[in-house]
C-alpha atoms as a PDB file:
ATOM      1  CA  UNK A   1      17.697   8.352  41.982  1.00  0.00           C
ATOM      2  CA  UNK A   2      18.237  10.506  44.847  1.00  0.00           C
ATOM      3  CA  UNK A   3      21.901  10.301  45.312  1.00  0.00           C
ATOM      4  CA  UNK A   4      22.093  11.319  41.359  1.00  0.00           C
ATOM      5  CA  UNK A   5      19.890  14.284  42.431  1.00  0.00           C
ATOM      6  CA  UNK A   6      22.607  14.987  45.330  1.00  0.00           C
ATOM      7  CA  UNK A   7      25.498  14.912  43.303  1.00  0.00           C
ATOM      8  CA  UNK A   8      24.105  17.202  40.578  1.00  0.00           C
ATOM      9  CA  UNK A   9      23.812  19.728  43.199  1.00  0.00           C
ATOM     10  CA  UNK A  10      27.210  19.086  45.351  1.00  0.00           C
ATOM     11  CA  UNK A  11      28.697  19.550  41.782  1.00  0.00           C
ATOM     12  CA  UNK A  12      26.971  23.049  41.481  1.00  0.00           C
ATOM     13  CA  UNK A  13      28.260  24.061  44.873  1.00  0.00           C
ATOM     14  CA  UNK A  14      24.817  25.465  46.141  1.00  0.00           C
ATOM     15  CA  UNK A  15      24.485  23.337  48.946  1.00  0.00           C
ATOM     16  CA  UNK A  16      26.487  21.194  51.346  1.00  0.00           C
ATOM     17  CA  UNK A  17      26.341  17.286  51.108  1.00  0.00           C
ATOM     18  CA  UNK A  18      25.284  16.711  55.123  1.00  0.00           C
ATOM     19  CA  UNK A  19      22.617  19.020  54.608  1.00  0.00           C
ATOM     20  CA  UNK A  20      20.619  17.818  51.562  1.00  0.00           C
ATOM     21  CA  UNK A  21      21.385  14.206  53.213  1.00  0.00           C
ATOM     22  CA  UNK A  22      19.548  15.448  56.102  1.00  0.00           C
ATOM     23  CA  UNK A  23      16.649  17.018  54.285  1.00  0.00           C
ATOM     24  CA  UNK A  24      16.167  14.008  51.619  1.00  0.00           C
ATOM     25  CA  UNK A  25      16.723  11.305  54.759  1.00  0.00           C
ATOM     26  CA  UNK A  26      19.494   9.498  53.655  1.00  0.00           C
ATOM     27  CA  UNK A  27      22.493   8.617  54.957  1.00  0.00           C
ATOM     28  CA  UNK A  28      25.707  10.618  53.994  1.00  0.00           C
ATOM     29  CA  UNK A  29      28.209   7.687  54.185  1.00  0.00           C
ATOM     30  CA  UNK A  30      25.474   6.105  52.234  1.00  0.00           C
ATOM     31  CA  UNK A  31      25.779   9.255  49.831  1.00  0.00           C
ATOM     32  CA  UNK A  32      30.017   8.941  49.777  1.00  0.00           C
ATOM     33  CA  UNK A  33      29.538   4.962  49.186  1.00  0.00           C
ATOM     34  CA  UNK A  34      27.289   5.831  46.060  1.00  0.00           C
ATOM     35  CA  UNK A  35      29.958   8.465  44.774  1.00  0.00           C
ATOM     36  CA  UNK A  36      32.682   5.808  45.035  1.00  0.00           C
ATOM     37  CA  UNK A  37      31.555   2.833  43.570  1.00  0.00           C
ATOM     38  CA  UNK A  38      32.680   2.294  40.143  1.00  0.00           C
ATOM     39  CA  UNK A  39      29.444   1.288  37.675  1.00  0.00           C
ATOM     40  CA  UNK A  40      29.172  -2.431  36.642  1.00  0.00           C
ATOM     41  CA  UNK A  41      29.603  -4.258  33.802  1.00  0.00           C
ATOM     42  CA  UNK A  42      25.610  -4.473  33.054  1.00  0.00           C
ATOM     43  CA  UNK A  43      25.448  -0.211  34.043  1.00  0.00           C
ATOM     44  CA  UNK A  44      28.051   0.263  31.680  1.00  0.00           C
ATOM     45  CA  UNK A  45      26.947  -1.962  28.886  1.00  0.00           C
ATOM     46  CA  UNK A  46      23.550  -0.127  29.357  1.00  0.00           C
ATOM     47  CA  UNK A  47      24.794   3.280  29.250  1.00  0.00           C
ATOM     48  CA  UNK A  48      26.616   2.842  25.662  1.00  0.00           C
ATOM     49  CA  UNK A  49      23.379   1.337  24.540  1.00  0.00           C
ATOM     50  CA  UNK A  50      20.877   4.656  25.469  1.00  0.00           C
ATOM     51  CA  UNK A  51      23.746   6.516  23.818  1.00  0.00           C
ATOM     52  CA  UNK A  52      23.337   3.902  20.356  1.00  0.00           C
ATOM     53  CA  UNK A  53      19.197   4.104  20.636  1.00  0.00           C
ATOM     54  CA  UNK A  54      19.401   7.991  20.670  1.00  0.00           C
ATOM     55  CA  UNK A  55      21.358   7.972  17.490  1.00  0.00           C
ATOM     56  CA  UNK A  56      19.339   5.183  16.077  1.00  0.00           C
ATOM     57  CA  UNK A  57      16.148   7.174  17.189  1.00  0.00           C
ATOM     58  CA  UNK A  58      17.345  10.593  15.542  1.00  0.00           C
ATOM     59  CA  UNK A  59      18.796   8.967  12.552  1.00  0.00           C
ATOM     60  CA  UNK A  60      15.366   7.779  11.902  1.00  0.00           C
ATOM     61  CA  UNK A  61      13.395  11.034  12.496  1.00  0.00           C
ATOM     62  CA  UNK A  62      12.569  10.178  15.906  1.00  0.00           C
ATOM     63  CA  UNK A  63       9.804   7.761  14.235  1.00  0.00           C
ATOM     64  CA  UNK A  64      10.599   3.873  15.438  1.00  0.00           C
ATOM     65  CA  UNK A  65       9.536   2.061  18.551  1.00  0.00           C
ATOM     66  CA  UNK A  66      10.748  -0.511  20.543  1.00  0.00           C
ATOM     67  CA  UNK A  67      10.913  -3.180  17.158  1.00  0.00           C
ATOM     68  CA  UNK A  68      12.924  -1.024  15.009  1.00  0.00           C
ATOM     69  CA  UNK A  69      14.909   0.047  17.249  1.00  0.00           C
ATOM     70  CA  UNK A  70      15.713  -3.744  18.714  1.00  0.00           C
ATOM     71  CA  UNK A  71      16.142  -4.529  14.704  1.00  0.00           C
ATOM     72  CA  UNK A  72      18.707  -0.960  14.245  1.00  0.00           C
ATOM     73  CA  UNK A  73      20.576  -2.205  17.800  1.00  0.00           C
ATOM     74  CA  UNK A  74      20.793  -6.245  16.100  1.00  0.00           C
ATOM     75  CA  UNK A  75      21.992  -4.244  13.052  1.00  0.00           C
ATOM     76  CA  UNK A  76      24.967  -2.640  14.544  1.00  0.00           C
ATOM     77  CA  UNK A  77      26.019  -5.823  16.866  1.00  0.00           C
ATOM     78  CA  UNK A  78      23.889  -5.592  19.243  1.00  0.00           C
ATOM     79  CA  UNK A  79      21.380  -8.331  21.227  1.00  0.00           C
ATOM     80  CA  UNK A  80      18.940  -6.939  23.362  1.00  0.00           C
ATOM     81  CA  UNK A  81      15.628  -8.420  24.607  1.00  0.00           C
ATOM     82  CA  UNK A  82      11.898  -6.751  24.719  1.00  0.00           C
ATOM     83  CA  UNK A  83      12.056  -6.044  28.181  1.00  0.00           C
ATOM     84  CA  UNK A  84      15.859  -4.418  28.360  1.00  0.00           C
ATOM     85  CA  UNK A  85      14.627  -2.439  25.650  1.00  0.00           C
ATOM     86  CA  UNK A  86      11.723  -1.473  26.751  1.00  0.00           C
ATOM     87  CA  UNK A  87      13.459  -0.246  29.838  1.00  0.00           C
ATOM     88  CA  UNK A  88      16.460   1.480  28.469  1.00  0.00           C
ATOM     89  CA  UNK A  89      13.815   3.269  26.120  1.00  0.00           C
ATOM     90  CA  UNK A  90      12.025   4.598  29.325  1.00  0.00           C
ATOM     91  CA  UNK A  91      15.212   6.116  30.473  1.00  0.00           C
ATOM     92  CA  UNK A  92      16.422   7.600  27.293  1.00  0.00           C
ATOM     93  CA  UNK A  93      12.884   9.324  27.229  1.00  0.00           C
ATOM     94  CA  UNK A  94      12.588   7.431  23.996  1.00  0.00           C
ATOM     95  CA  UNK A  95       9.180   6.381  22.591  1.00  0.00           C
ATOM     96  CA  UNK A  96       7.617   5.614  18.773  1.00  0.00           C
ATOM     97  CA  UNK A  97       5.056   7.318  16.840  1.00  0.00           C
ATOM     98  CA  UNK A  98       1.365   6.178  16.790  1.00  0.00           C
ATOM     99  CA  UNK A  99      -0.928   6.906  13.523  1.00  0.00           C
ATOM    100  CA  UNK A 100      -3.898   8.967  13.196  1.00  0.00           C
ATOM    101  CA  UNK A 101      -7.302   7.660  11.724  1.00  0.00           C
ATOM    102  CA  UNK A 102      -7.867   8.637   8.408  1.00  0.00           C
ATOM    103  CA  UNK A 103     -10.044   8.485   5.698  1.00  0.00           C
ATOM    104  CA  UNK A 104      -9.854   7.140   1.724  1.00  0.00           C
ATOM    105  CA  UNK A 105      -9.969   8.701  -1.102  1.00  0.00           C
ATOM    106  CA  UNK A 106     -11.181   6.381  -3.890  1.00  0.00           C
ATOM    107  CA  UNK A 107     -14.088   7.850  -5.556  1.00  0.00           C
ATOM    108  CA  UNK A 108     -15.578   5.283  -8.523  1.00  0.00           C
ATOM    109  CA  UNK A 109     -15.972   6.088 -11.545  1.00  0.00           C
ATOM    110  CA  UNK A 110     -19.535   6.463 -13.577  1.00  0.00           C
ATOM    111  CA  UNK A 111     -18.026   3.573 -16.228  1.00  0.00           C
ATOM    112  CA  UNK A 112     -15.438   2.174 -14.653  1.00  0.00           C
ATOM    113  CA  UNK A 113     -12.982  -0.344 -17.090  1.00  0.00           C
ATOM    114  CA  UNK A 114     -12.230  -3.314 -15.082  1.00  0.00           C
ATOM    115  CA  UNK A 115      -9.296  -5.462 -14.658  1.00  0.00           C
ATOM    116  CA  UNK A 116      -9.186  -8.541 -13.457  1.00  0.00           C
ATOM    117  CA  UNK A 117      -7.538  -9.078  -9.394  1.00  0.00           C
ATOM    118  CA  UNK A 118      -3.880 -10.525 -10.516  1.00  0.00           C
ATOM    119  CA  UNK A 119      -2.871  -9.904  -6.599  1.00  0.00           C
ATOM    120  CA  UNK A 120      -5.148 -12.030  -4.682  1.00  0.00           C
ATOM    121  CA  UNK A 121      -4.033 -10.418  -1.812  1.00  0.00           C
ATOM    122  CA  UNK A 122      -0.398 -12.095  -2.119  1.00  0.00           C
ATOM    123  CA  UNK A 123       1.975  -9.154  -1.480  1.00  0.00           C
ATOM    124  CA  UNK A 124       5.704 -10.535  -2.655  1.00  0.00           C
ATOM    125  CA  UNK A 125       7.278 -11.109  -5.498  1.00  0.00           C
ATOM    126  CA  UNK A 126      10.565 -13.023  -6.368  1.00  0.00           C
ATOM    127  CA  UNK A 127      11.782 -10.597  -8.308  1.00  0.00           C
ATOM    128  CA  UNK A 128      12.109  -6.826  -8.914  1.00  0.00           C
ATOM    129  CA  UNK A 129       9.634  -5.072 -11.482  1.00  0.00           C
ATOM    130  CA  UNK A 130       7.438  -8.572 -11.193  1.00  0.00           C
ATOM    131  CA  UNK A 131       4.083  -6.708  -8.987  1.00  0.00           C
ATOM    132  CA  UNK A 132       4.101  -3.039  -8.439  1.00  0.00           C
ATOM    133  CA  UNK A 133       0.673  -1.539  -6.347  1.00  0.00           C
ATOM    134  CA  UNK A 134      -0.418   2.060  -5.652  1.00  0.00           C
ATOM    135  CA  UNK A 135      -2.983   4.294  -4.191  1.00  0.00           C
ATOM    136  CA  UNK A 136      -3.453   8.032  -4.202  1.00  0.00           C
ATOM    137  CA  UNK A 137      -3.769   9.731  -0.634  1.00  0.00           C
ATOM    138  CA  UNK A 138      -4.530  13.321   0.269  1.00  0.00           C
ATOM    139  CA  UNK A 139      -2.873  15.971   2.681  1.00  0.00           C
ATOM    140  CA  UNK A 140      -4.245  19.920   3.938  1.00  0.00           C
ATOM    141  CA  UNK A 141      -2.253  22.566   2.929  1.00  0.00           C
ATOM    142  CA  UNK A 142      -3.125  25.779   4.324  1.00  0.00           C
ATOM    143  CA  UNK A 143      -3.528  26.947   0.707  1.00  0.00           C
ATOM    144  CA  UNK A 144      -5.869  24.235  -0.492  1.00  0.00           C
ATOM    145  CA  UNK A 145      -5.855  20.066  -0.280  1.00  0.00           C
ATOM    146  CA  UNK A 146      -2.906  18.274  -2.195  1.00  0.00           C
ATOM    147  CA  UNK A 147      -3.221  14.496  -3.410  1.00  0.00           C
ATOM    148  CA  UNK A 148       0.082  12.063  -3.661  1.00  0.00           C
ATOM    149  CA  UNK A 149       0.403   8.982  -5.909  1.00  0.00           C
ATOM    150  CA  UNK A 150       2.774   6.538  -5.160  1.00  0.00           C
ATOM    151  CA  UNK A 151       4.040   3.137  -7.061  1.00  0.00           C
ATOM    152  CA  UNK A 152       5.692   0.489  -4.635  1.00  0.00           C
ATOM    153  CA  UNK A 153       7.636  -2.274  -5.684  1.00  0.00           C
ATOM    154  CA  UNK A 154       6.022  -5.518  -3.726  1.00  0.00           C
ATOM    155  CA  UNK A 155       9.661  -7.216  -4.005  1.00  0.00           C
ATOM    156  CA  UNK A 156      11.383  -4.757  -2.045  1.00  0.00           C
ATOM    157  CA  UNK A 157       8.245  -2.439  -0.832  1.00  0.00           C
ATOM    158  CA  UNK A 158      10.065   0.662  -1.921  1.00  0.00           C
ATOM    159  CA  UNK A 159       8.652   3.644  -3.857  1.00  0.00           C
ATOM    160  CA  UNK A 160      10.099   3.309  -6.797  1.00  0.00           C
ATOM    161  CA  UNK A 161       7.725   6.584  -8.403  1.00  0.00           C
ATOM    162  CA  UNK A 162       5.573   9.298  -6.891  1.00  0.00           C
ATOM    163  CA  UNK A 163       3.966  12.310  -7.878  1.00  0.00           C
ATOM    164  CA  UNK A 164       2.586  15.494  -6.128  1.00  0.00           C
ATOM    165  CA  UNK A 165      -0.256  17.993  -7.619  1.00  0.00           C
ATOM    166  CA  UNK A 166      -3.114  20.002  -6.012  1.00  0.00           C
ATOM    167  CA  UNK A 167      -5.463  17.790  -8.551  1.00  0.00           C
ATOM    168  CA  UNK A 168      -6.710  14.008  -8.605  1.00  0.00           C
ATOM    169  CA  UNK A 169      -6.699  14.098 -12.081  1.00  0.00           C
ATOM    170  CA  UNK A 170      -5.413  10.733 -13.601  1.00  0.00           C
ATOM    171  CA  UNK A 171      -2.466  12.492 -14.892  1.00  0.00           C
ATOM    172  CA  UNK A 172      -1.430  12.278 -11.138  1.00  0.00           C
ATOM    173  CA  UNK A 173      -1.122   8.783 -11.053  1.00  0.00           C
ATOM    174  CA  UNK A 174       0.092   7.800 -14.730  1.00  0.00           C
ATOM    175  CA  UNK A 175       3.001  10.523 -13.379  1.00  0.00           C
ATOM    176  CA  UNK A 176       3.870   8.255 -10.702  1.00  0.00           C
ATOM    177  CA  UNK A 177       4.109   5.375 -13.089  1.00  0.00           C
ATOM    178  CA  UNK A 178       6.283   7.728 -15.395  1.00  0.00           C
ATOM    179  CA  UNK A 179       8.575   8.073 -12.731  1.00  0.00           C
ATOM    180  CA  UNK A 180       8.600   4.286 -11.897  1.00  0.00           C
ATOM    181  CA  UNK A 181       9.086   3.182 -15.463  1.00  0.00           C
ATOM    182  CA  UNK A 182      12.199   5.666 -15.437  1.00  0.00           C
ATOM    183  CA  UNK A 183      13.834   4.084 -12.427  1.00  0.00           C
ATOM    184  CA  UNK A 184      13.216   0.843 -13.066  1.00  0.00           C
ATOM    185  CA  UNK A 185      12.914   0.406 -17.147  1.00  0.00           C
ATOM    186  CA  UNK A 186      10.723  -3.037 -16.247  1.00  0.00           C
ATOM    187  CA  UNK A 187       9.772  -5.419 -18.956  1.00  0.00           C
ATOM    188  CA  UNK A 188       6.577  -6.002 -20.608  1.00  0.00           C
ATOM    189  CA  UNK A 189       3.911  -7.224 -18.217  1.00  0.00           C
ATOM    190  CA  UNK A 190       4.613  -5.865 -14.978  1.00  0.00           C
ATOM    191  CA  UNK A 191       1.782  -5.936 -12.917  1.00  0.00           C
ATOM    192  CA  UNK A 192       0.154  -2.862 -11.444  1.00  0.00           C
ATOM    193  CA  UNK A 193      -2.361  -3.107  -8.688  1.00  0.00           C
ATOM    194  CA  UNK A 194      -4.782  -0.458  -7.171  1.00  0.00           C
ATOM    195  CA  UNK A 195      -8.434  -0.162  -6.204  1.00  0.00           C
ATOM    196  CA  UNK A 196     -11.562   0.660  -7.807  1.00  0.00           C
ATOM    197  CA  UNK A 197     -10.989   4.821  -7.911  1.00  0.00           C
ATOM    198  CA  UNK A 198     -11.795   6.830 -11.019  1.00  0.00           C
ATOM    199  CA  UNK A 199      -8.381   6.821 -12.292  1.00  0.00           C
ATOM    200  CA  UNK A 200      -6.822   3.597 -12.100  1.00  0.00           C
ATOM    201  CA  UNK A 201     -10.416   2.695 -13.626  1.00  0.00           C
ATOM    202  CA  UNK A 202     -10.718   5.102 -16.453  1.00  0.00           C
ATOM    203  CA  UNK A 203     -10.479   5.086 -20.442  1.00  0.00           C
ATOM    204  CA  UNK A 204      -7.306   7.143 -20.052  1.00  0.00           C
ATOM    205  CA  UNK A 205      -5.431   5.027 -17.202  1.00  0.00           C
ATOM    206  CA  UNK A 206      -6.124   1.752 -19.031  1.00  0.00           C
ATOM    207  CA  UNK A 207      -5.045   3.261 -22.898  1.00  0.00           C
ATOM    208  CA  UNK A 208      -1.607   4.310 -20.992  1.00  0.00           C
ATOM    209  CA  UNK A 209      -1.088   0.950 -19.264  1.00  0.00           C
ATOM    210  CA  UNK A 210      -1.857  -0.818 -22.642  1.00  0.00           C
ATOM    211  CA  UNK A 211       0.958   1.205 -24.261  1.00  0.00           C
ATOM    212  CA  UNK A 212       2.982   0.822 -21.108  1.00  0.00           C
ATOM    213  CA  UNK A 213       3.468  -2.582 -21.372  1.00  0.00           C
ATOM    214  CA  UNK A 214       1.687  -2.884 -17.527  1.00  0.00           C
ATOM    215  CA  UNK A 215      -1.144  -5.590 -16.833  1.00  0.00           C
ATOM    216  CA  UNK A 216      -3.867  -3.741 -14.936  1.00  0.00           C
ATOM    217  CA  UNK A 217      -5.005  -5.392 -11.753  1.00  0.00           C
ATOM    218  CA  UNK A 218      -8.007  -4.042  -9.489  1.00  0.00           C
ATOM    219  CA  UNK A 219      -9.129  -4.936  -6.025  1.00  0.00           C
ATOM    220  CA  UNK A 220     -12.393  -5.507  -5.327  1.00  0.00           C
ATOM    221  CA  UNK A 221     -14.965  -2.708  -4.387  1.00  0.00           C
ATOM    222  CA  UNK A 222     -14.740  -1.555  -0.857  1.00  0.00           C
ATOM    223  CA  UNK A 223     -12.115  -4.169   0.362  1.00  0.00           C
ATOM    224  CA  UNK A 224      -9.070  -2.439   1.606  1.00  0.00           C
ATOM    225  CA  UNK A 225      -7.155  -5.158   2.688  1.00  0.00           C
ATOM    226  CA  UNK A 226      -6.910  -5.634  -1.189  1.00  0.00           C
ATOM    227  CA  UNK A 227      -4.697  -2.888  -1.612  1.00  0.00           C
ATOM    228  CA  UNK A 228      -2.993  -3.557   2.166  1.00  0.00           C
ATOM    229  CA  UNK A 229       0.795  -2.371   1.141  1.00  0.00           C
ATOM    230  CA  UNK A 230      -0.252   0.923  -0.333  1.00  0.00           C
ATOM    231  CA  UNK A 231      -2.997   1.841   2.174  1.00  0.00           C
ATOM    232  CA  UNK A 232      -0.263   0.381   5.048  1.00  0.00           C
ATOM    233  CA  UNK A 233       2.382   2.852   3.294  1.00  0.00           C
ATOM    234  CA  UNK A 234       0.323   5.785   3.423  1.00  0.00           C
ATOM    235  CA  UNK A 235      -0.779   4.783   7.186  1.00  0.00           C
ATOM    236  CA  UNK A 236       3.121   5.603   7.455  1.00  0.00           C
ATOM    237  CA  UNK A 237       3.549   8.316   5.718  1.00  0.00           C
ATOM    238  CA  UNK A 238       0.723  10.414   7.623  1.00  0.00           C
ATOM    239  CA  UNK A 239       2.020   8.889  10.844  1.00  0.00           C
ATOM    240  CA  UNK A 240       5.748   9.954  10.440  1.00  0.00           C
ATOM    241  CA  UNK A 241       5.788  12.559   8.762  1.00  0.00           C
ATOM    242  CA  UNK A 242       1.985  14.503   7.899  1.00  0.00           C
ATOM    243  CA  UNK A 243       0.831  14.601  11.079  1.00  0.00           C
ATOM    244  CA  UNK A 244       3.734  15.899  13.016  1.00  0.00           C
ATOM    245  CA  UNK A 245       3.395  19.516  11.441  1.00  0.00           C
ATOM    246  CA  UNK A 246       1.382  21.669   9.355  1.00  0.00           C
ATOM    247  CA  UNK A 247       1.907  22.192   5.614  1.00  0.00           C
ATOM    248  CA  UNK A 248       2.170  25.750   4.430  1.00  0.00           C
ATOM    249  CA  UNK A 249       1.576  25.275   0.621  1.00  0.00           C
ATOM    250  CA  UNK A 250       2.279  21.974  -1.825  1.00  0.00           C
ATOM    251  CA  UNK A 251       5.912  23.501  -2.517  1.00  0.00           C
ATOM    252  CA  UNK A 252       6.868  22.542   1.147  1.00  0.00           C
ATOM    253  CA  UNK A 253       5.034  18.901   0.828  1.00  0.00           C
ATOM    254  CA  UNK A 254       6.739  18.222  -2.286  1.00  0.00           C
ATOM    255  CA  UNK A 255       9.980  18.767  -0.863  1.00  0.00           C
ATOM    256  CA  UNK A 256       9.590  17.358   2.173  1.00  0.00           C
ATOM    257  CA  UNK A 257       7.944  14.382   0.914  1.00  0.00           C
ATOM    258  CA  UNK A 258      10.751  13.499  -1.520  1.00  0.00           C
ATOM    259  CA  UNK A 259      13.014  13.643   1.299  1.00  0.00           C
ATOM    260  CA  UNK A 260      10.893  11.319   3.423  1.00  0.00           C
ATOM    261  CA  UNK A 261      10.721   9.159   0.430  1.00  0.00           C
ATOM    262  CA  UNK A 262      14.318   8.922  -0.876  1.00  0.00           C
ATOM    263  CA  UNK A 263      16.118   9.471   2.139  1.00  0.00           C
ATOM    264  CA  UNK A 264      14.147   8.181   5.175  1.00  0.00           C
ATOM    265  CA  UNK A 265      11.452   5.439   3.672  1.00  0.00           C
ATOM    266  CA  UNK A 266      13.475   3.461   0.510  1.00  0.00           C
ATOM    267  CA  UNK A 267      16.929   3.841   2.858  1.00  0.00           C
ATOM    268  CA  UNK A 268      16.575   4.072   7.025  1.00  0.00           C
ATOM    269  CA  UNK A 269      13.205   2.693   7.651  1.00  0.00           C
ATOM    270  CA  UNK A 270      13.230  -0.792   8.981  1.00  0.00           C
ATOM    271  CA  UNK A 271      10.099  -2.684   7.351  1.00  0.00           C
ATOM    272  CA  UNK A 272       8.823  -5.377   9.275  1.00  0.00           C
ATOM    273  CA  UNK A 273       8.037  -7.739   6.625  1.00  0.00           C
ATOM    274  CA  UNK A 274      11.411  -7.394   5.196  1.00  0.00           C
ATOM    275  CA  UNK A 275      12.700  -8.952   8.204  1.00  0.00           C
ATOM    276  CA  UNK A 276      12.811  -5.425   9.733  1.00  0.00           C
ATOM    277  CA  UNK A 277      15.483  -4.431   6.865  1.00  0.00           C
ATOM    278  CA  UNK A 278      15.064  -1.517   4.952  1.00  0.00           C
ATOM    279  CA  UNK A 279      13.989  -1.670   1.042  1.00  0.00           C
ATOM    280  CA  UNK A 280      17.767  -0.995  -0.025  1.00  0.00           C
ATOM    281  CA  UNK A 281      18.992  -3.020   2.292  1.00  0.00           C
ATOM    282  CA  UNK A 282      16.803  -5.486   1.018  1.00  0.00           C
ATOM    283  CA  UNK A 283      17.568  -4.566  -2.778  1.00  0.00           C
ATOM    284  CA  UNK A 284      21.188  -5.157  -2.155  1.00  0.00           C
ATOM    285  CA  UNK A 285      20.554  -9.040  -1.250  1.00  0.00           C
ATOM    286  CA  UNK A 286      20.247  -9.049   2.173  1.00  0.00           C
ATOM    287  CA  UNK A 287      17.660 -11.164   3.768  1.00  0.00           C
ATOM    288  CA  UNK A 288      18.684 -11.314   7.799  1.00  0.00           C
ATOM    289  CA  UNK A 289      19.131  -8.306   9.849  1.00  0.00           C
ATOM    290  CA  UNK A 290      22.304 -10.094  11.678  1.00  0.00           C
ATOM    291  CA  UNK A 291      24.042 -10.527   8.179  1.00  0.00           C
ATOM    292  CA  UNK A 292      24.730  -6.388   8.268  1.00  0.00           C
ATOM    293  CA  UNK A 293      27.229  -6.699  10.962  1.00  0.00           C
ATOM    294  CA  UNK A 294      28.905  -9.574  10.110  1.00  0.00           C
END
């Protein structure tokens, strides 16, 4: 606005108020009405808002767009509509991240063990520990490529067990589980879903889910959309935080990819089919965003 642009540079004292009136063609009573006014209710509301987004928006790694924000805002007390948002976004200079394409990493096996599709593409579960899934994606180091394994709770949709190597070995993903079964100490027969790659297929993967207690479950061939939640997760995770920087060596991924994991993902990010809460959130029994600030 130009009188803003006036009175940042009356306030400097570099030049006189008629004068840049004069030169910007506007009137200086005009400028001197502007100066007085005292900001409405609506200005005011809106100003304490951009000041709530930009914490919301560096709270959550400067990651969410206009829908996680609107959910953090409804979180904290606050009703706004698309449009308002939208706007006061454009003037906080506030805008989401967009993923990257990028490519899979299943390779089959030469004799694959199969398990039947316990899924069927039906992502919840009543319960904790009822339907876990999991995929393996990959990341460039500058010292070589790194794989990560995850295991996701379909209840809650947190990672509940990861694991990091330089290797796709299925030691990598029976690691994750490890870590899962730690957390979570689930009862016999939780199911664990994946695709078709070499190690949720192999002799190995299915003697360690046998003595796991975990019922195998494989999408079919090819179908991604059979393993949406994990591929959608790792859509995320190169989105937010992969593609934003380079990675030195694994010691810096691991590290950083905890963190994103057990302090940004499982506790701050707003999932949209939780009702844009986040997995604790969700964990601790909520089920509406408006019920965290009653």
């Amino acid at each position: 606005m130009i009188f803003a642009a006036i009175a940042d540079w009356a306030d400097s004292g570099e030049y006189p108020v008629r004068f840049m009136c004069a030169e910007l063609g506007v009137s200086t009573s005009g400028y001197y009405a502007w100066r007085k006014a005292v900001p409405s209710q609506h200005q005011t509301c809106d100003e304490m808002l951009i000041v709530v987004l930009r914490n919301l928006h560096h709270e959550a790694r400067g990651n969410p767009g206009v829908r996680r924000l609107r959910a953090g805002l409804a979180a904290a007390g606050h009703r706004v509509g698309h449009k308002r948002l939208w706007r006061l976004m454009r003037l906080a200079g506030l805008r989401g991240r967009h993923p990257k394409a990028w490519k899979r990493t299943t390779i089959h096996g030469d004799q694959p063990i199969g398990a039947p599709d316990l899924i069927g593409r039906s992502f919840t579960a009543d319960e904790l520990n009822q339907k876990w899934c999991g995929d393996i994606t990959y990341v460039k180091t500058w010292t070589g490529w790194a794989y990560v394994a995850t295991v996701i709770d379909l209840h809650s949709r947190a990672i509940i067990g990861y694991a990091i190597a330089d290797h796709m070995r299925t030691s990598l993903v029976t690691d994750a589980l490890d870590m899962a079964i730690a957390n979570r100490a689930p009862n016999d027969g939780v199911i664990f879903h994946s695709d078709r790659g070499t190690q949720y297929t192999s002799s190995e993967f299915d003697r360690y889910c046998a003595q796991a207690g975990i019922r195998r479950s494989l999408g079919r061939t090819g179908i991604c959309y059979d393993n949406a939640v994990s591929e959608s997760t790792f859509a995320t995770y190169k989105k937010e935080l992969i593609h934003i920087r380079p990675w030195p060596d694994l010691k810096t991924l691991t590290a950083a990819t905890i963190d994103w994991i057990d302090n940004y993902f499982n506790t701050i990010r707003r999932h949209s089919t939780l009702g844009y809460l986040t997995p604790r959130e969700y964990e601790l029994g909520f089920r509406e965003i408006t019920q965290l600030a009653a």
